[in-house]
Protein backbone atom coordinates (compact mmCIF):
# COMPACT_ATOMS: atom_id res chain seq x y z
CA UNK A 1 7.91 -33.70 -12.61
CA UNK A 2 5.87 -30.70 -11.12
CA UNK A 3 3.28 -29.33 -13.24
CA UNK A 4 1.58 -26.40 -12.59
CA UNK A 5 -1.84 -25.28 -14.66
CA UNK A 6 -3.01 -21.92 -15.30
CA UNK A 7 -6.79 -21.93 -15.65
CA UNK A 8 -8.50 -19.16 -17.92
CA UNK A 9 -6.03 -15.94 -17.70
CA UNK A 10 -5.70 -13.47 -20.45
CA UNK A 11 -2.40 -13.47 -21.87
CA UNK A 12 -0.40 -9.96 -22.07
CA UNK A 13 2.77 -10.59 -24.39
CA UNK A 14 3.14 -8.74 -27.52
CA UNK A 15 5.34 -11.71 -28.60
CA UNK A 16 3.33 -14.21 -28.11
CA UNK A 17 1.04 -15.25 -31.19
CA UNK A 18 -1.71 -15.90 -28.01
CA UNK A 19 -1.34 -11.79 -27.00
CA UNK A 20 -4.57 -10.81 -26.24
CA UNK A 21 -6.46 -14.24 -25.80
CA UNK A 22 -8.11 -16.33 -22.80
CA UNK A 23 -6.43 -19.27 -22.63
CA UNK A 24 -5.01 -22.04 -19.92
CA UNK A 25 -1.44 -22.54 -19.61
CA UNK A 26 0.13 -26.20 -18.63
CA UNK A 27 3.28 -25.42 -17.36
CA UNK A 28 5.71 -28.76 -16.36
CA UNK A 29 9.26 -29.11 -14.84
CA UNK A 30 9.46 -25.20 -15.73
CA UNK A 31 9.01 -25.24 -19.26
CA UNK A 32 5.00 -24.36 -20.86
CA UNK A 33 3.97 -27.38 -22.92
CA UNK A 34 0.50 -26.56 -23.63
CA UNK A 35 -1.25 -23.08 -24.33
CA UNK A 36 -5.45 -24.00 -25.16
CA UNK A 37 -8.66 -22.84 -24.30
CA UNK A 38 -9.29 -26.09 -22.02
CA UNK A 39 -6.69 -28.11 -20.24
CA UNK A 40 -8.21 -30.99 -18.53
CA UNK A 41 -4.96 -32.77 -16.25
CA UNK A 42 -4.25 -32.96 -12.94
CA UNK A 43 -1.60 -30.62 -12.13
CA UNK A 44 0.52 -30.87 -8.70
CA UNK A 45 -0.52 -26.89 -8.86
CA UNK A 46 -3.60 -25.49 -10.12
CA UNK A 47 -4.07 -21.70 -10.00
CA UNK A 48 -7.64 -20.88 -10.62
CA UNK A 49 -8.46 -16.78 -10.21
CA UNK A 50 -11.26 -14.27 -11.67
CA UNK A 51 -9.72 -12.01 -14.22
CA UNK A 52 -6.49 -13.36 -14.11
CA UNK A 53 -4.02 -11.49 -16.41
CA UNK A 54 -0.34 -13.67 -17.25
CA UNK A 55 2.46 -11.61 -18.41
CA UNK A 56 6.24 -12.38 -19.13
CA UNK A 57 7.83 -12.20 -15.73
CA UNK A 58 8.78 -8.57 -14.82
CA UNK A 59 12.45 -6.91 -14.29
CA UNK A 60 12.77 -4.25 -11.64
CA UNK A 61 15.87 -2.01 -12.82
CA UNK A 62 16.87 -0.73 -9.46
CA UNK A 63 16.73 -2.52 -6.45
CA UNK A 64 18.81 -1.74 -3.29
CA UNK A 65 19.54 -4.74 -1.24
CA UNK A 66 22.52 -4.15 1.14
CA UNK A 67 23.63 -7.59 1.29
CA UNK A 68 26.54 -7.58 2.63
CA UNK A 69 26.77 -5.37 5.21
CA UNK A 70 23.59 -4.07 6.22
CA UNK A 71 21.51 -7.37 5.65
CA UNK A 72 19.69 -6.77 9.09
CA UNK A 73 18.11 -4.10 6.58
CA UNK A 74 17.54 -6.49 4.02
CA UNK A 75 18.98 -9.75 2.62
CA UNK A 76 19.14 -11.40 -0.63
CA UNK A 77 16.84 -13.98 0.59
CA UNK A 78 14.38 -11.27 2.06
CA UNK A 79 14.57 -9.31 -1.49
CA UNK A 80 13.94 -11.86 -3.18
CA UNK A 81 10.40 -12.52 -0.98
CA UNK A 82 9.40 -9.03 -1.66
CA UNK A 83 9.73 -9.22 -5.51
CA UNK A 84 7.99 -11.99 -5.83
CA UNK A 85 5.34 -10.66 -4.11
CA UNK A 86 4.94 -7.52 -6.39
CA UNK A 87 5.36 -9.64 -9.32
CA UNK A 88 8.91 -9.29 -10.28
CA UNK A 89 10.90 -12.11 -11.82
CA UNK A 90 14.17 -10.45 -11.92
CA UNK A 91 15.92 -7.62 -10.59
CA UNK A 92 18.84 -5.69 -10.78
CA UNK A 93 20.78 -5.13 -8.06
CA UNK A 94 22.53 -1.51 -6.74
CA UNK A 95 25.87 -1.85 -5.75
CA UNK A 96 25.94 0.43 -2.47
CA UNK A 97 26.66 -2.56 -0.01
CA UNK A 98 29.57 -3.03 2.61
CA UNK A 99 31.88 -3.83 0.71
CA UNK A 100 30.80 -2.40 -2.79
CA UNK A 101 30.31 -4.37 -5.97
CA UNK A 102 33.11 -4.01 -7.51
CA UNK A 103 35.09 -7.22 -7.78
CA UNK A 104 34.42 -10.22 -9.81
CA UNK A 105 34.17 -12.16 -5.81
CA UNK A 106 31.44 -9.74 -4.73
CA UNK A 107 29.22 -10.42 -8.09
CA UNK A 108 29.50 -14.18 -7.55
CA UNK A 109 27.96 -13.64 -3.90
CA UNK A 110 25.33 -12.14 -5.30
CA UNK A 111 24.67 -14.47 -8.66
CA UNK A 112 25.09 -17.67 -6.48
CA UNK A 113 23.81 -17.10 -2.88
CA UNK A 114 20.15 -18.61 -3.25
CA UNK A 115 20.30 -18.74 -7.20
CA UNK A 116 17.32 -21.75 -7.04
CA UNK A 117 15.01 -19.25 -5.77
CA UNK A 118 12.22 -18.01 -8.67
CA UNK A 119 13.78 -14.44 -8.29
CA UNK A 120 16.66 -14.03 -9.79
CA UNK A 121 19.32 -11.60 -9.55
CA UNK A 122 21.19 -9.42 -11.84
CA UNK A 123 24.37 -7.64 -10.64
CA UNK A 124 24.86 -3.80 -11.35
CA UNK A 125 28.78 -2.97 -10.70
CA UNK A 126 30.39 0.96 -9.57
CA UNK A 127 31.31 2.23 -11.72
CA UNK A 128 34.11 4.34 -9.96
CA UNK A 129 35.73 2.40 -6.75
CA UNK A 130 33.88 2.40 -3.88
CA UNK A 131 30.88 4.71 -5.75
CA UNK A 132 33.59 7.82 -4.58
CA UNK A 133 33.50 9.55 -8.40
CA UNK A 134 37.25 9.21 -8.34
CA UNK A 135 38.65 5.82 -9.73
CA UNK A 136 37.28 3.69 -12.56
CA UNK A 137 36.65 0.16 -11.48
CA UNK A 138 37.93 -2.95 -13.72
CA UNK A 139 34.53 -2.46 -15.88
CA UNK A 140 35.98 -5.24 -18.55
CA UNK A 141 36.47 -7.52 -16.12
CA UNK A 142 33.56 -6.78 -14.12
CA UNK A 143 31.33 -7.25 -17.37
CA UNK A 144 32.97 -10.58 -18.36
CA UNK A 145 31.86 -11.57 -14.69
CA UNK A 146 28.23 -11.03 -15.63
CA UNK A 147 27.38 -7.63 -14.69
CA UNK A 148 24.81 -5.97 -16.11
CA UNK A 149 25.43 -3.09 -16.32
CA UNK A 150 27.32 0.00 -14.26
CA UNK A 151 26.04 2.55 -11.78
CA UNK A 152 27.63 3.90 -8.58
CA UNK A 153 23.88 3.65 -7.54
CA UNK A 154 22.75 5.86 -5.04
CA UNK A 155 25.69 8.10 -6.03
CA UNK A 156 25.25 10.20 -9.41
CA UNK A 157 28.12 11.18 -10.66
CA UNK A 158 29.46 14.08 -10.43
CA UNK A 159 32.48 14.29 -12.49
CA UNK A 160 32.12 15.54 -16.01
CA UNK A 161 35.72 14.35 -17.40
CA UNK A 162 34.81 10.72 -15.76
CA UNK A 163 31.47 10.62 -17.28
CA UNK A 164 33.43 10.99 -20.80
CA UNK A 165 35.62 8.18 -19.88
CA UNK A 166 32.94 6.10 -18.80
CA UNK A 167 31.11 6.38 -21.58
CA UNK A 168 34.14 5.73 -23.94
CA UNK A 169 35.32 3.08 -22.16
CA UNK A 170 32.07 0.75 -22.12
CA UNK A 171 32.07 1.27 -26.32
CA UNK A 172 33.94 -1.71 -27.01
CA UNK A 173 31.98 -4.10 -24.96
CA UNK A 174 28.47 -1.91 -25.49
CA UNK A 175 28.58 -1.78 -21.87
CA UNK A 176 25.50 0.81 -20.07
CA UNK A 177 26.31 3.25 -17.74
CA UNK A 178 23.18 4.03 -15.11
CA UNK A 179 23.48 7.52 -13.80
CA UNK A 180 20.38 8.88 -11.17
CA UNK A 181 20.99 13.11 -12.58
CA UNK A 182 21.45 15.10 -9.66
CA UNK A 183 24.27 18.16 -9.14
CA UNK A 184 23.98 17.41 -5.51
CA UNK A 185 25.82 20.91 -4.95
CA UNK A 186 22.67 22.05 -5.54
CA UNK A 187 20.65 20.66 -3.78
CA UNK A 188 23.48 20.13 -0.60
CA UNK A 189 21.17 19.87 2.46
CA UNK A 190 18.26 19.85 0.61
CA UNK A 191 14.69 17.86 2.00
CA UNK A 192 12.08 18.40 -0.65
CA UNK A 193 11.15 19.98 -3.88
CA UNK A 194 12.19 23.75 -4.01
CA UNK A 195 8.41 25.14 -4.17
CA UNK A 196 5.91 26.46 -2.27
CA UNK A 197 5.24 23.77 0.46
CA UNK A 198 9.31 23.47 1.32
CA UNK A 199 9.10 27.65 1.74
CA UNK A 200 6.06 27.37 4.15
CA UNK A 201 7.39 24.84 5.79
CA UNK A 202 10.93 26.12 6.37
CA UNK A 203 12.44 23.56 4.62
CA UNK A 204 15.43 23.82 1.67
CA UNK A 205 14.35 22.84 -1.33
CA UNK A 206 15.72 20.66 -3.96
CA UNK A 207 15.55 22.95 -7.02
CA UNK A 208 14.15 20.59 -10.62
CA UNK A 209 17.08 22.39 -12.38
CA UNK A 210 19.37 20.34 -10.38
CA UNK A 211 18.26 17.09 -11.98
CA UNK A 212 17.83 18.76 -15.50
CA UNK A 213 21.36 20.48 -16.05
CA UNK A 214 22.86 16.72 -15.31
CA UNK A 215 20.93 15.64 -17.81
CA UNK A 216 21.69 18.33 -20.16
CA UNK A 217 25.52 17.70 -19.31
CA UNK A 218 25.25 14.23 -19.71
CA UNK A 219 23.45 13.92 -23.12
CA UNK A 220 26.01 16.98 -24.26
CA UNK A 221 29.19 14.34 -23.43
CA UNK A 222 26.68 10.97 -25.20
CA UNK A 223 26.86 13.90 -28.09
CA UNK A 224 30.22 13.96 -28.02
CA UNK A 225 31.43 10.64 -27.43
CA UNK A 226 29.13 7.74 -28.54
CA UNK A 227 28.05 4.80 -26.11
CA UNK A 228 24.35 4.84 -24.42
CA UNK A 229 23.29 6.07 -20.95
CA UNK A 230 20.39 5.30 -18.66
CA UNK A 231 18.87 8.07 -16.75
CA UNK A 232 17.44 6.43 -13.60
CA UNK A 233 14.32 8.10 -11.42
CA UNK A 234 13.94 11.09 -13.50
CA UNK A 235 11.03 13.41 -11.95
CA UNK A 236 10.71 16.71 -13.78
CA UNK A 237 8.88 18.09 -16.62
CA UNK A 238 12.04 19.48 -18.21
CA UNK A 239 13.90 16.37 -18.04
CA UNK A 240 10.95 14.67 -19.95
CA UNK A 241 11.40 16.92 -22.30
CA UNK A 242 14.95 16.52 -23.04
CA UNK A 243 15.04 13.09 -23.25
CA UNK A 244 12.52 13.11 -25.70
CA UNK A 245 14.28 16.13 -27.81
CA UNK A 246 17.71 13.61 -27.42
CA UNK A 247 15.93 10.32 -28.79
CA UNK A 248 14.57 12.39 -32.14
CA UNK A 249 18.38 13.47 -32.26
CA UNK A 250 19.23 9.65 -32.69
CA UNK A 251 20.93 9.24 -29.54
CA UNK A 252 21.24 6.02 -27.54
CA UNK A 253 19.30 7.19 -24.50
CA UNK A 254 16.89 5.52 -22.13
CA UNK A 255 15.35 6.55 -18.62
CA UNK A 256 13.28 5.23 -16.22
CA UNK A 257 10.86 6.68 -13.40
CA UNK A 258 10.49 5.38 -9.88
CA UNK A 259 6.34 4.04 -9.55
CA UNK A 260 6.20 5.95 -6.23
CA UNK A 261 6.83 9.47 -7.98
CA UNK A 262 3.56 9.61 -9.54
CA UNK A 263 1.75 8.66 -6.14
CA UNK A 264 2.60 12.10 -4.39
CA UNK A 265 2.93 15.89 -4.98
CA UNK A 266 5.48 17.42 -2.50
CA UNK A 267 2.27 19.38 -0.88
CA UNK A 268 1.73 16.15 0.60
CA UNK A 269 4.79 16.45 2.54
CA UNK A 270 3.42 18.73 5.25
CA UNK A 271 2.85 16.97 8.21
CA UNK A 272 6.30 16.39 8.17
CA UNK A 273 6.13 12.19 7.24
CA UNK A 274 9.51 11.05 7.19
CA UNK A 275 8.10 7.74 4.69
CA UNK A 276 7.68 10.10 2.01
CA UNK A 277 11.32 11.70 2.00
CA UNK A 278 12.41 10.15 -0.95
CA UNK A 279 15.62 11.62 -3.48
CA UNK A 280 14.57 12.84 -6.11
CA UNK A 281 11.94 14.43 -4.31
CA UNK A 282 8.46 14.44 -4.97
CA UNK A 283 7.72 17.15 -7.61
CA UNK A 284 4.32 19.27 -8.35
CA UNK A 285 1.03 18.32 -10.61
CA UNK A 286 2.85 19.31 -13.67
CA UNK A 287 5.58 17.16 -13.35
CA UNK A 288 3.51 14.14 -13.02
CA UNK A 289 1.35 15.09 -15.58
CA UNK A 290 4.32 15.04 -17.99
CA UNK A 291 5.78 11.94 -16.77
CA UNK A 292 2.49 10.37 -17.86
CA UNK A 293 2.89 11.86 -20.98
CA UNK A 294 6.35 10.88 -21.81
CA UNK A 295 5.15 6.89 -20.63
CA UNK A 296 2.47 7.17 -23.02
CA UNK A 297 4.59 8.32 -25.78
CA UNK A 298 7.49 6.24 -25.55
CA UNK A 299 10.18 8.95 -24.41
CA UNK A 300 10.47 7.42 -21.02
CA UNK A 301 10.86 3.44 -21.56
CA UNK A 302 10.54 1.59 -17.83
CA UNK A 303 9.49 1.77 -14.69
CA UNK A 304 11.47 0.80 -11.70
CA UNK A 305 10.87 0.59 -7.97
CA UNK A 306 13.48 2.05 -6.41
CA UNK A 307 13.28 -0.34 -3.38
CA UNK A 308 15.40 1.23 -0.84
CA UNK A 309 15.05 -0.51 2.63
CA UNK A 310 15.62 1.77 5.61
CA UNK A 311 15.71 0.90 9.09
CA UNK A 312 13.97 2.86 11.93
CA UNK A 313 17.03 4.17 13.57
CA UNK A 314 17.66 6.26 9.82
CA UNK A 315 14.16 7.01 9.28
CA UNK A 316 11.98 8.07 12.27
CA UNK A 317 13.86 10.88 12.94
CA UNK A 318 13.21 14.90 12.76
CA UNK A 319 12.06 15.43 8.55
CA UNK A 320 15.94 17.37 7.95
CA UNK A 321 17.59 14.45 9.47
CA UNK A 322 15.88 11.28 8.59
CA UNK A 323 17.23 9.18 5.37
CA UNK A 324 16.24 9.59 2.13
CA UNK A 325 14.57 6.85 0.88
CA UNK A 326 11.23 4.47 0.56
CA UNK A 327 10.75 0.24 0.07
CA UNK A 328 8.30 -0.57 -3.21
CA UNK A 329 8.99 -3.82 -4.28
CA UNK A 330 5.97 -5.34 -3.29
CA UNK A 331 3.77 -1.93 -4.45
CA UNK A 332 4.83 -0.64 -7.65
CA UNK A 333 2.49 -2.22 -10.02
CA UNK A 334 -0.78 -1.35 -7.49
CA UNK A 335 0.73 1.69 -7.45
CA UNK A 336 1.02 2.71 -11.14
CA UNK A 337 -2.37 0.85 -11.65
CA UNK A 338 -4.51 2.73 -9.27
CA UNK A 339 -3.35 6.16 -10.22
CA UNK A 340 -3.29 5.31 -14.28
CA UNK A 341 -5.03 7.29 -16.24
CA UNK A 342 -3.54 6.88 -19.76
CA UNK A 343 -1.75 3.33 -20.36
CA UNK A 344 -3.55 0.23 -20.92
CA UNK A 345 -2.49 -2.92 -19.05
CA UNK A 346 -0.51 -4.08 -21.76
CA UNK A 347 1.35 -0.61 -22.09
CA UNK A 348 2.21 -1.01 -18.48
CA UNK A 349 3.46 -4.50 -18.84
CA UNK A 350 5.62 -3.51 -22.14
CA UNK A 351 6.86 -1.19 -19.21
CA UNK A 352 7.81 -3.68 -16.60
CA UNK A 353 9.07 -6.35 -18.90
CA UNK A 354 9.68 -6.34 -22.60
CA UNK A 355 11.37 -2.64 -22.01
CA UNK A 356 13.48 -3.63 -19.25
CA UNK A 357 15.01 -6.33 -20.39
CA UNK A 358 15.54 -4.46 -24.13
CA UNK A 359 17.56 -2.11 -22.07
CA UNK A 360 19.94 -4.39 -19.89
CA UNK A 361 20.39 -7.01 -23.12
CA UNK A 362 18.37 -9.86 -20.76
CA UNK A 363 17.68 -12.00 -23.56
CA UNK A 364 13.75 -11.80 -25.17
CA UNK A 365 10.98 -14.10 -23.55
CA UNK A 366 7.73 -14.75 -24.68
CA UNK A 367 4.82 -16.84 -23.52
CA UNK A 368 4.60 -20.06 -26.35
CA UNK A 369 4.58 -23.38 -26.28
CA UNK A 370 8.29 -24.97 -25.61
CA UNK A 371 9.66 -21.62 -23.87
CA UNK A 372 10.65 -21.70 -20.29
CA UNK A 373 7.65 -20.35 -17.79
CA UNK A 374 9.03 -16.57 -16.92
CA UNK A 375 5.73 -15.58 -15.83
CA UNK A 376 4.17 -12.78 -13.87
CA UNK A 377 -0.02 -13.20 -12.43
CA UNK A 378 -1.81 -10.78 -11.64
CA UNK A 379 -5.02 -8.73 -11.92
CA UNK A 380 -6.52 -4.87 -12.64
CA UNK A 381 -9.41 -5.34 -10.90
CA UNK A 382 -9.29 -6.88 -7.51
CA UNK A 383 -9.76 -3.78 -4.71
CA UNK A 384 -7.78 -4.18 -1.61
CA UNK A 385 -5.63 -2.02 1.31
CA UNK A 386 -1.70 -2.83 1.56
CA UNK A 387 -0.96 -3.13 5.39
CA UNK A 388 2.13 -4.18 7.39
CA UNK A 389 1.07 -7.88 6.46
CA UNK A 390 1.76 -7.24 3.30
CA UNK A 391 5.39 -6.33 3.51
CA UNK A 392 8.20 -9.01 2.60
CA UNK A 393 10.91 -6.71 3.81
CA UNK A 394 12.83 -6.36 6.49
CA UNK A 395 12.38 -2.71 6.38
CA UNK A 396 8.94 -0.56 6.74
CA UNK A 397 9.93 2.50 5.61
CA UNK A 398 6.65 2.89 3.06
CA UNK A 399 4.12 5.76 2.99
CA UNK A 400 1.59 2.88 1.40
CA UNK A 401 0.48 1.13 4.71
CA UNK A 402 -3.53 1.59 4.74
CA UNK A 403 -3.71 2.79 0.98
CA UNK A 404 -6.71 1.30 -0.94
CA UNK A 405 -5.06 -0.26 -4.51
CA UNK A 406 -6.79 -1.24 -7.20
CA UNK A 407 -5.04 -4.32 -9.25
CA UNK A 408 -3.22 -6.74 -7.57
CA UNK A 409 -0.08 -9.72 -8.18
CA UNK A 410 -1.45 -12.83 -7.31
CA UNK A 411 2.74 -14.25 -7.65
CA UNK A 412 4.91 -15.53 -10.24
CA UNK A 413 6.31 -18.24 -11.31
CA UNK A 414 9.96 -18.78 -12.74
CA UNK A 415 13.04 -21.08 -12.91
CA UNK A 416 10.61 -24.15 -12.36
CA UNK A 417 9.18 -22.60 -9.28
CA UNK A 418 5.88 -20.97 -8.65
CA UNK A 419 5.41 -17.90 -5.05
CA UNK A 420 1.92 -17.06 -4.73
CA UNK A 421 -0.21 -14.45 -3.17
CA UNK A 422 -3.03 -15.77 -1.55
CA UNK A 423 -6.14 -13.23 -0.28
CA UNK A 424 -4.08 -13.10 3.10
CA UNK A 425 -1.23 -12.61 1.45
CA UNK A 426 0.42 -15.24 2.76
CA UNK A 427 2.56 -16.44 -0.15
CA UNK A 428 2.89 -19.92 -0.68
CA UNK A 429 5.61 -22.14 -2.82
CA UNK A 430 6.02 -24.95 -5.44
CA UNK A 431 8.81 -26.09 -6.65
């Protein structure tokens, strides 16, 4: 029987009647049998680090893997490596691979292949055939399979008659449908945020009104019909604001925003680095502002990485051609912790976690006595610079390599297993 001690971390889980206290955490054959202020035993494992914060393992919402078909970009395996290094337990998988996910086969490749790693994988199915806008997939059957929930991923959707479908369709098994907002005839060839920068630089922009009139549409047809929708990487002011006008209407809406977003203003974009061409773009001061206004006050309810591994071949080309597009697994929580200026570390673990899994219907963990060991280590303190090293990726497209972080995962530890950070960031495992 492994068993694995936590020495003297604070404990972040509103559920947990230790929330808020110091305390050392036995954990053996996966399962935590003793929470107290002293454990003396000797453990097969014992992590032992200053300021040491332990939180219910977190869920990253959208994750791009393109396993099969592009695994030479990244594999499940290699995913798997880079959530566990930024402190993910479980993540939910896009369905843009080669072939798409969209049969009850392709979700079992992706529940079973390496299921006994700590990581563990949740399936997101098209939700029209092939992600094309065109064709409902077999949704019932696809959420009987274990899906988690629908999307066609990196491809909003367009149609307004198939968004009412969708929506009616999923009523009956309160299925949710993902949708990234984006009326991509507006912003057809489109690099960067319509603004100032993209004008002196000679680039077309990608007007903000082209996310926020899908979301208008979109809540209009929820209106209408019933059911609950997920807005995914929302980035504008405006879009903010009418999610938060929908939710005091009463309707079932959620959203997320991608970590990186808040990281960058698109006047950093002009020396032309291909690493920060990301979709939706990044926006101006004001927009960021309000997205940490609308995490503060509850109107936007997760946070999501919006991994997207890019090879160099799609990505070091000239700014109009390269890929849309950036990897954050293993940065998202340095990320939002260096540039936070308004949430305290438990807000932004209600954030990564406890929210996350509310909105997928991933069952409610908590860190007591008797409950598995979902867990998630890490600190808000520790100063250090991401580099190549750092990267469990195949793929390097980040605009984070030399960035100074403040906070830092120090691994997790999940489905009897424990992947650790060390200071070299070599990451080391127990099972």
């Amino acid at each position: 029987m492994t068993k694995i001690l936590i020495q003297s971390a604070q404990i972040l889980d509103s559920a947990s009647p230790f929330n808020g206290q110091t305390k050392s955490i036995l954990i053996e054959n996966g399962i935590i049998t003793q929470i107290a202020d002293q454990i003396s035993i000797q453990a097969d494992l014992t992590i032992d680090q200053p300021n040491l914060k332990v939180s219910t393992g977190w869920v990253d919402m959208r994750v791009s893997a393109p396993d099969p078909g592009y695994e030479y970009r990244e594999s499940l395996r290699s995913v798997r490596e880079a959530a566990a290094a930024g402190g993910f337990t479980e993540i939910a998988l896009l369905p843009n691979t080669q072939p798409v996910i969209q049969t009850k086969e392709s979700v079992s490749y992706l529940t079973h292949t390496g299921s006994n790693h700590a990581v563990k994988i949740h399936p997101i199915a098209a939700v029209t055939i092939d992600a094309h806008g065109k064709d409902l997939t077999e949704m019932m059957d696809l959420h009987q399979a274990g899906v988690i929930a629908f999307s066609d991923g990196h491809e909003p959707l367009q149609n307004s008659d198939m968004v009412l479908k969708v929506l009616q369709y999923m009523q009956p098994f309160g299925g949710l449908f993902i949708n990234r907002p984006e009326d991509t005839l507006l912003t057809k060839f489109g690099t960067m945020n319509e603004g100032v920068p993209a004008t002196m630089l000679g680039m077309k922009g990608m007007p903000r009104m082209a996310e926020s009139m899908m979301i208008m549409r979109d809540l209009r047809i929820l209106e209408y019909t019933g059911g609950k929708i997920h807005f995914t990487c929302i980035s504008t002011a405006e879009s903010v604001e009418l999610i938060r006008q929908a939710k005091q209407k009463g309707l079932q809406v959620t959203c997320d925003i991608a970590a990186h977003q808040i990281a960058f203003t698109d006047g950093d974009l002009m020396e032309f680095d291909t690493n920060l061409k990301v979709n939706p773009p990044f926006r101006g001061q004001s927009d960021i502002d309000a997205l940490w206004v609308g995490l503060a006050d509850g109107t936007i309810d997760a946070i999501v990485s919006d991994h997207h591994p890019l090879d160099v071949e799609v990505k070091n080309l000239e700014f109009d051609l390269a890929s849309f597009g950036i990897i954050g697994l293993e940065t998202a929580f340095a990320v939002l912790n260096t540039y936070n200026t308004k949430l305290s570390a438990e807000q932004l673990v209600r954030l990564l976690s406890q929210q996350p899994r509310h909105i997928l219907g991933v069952a409610a963990i908590s860190i007591s006595e008797n409950q598995p060991a979902n867990l998630t280590l890490f600190d808000t303190d520790t100063e250090w610079t991401f580099t190549e090293k750092d990267i469990r990726s195949l793929s390097k497209n980040t605009p984070f390599i030399g960035k100074n972080f403040k906070g830092k995962v120090w691994g997790v530890i999940n489905q009897g297993q424990a992947k650790l950070v060390r200071q070299n960031s070599e990451i080391r495992n127990s099972k």
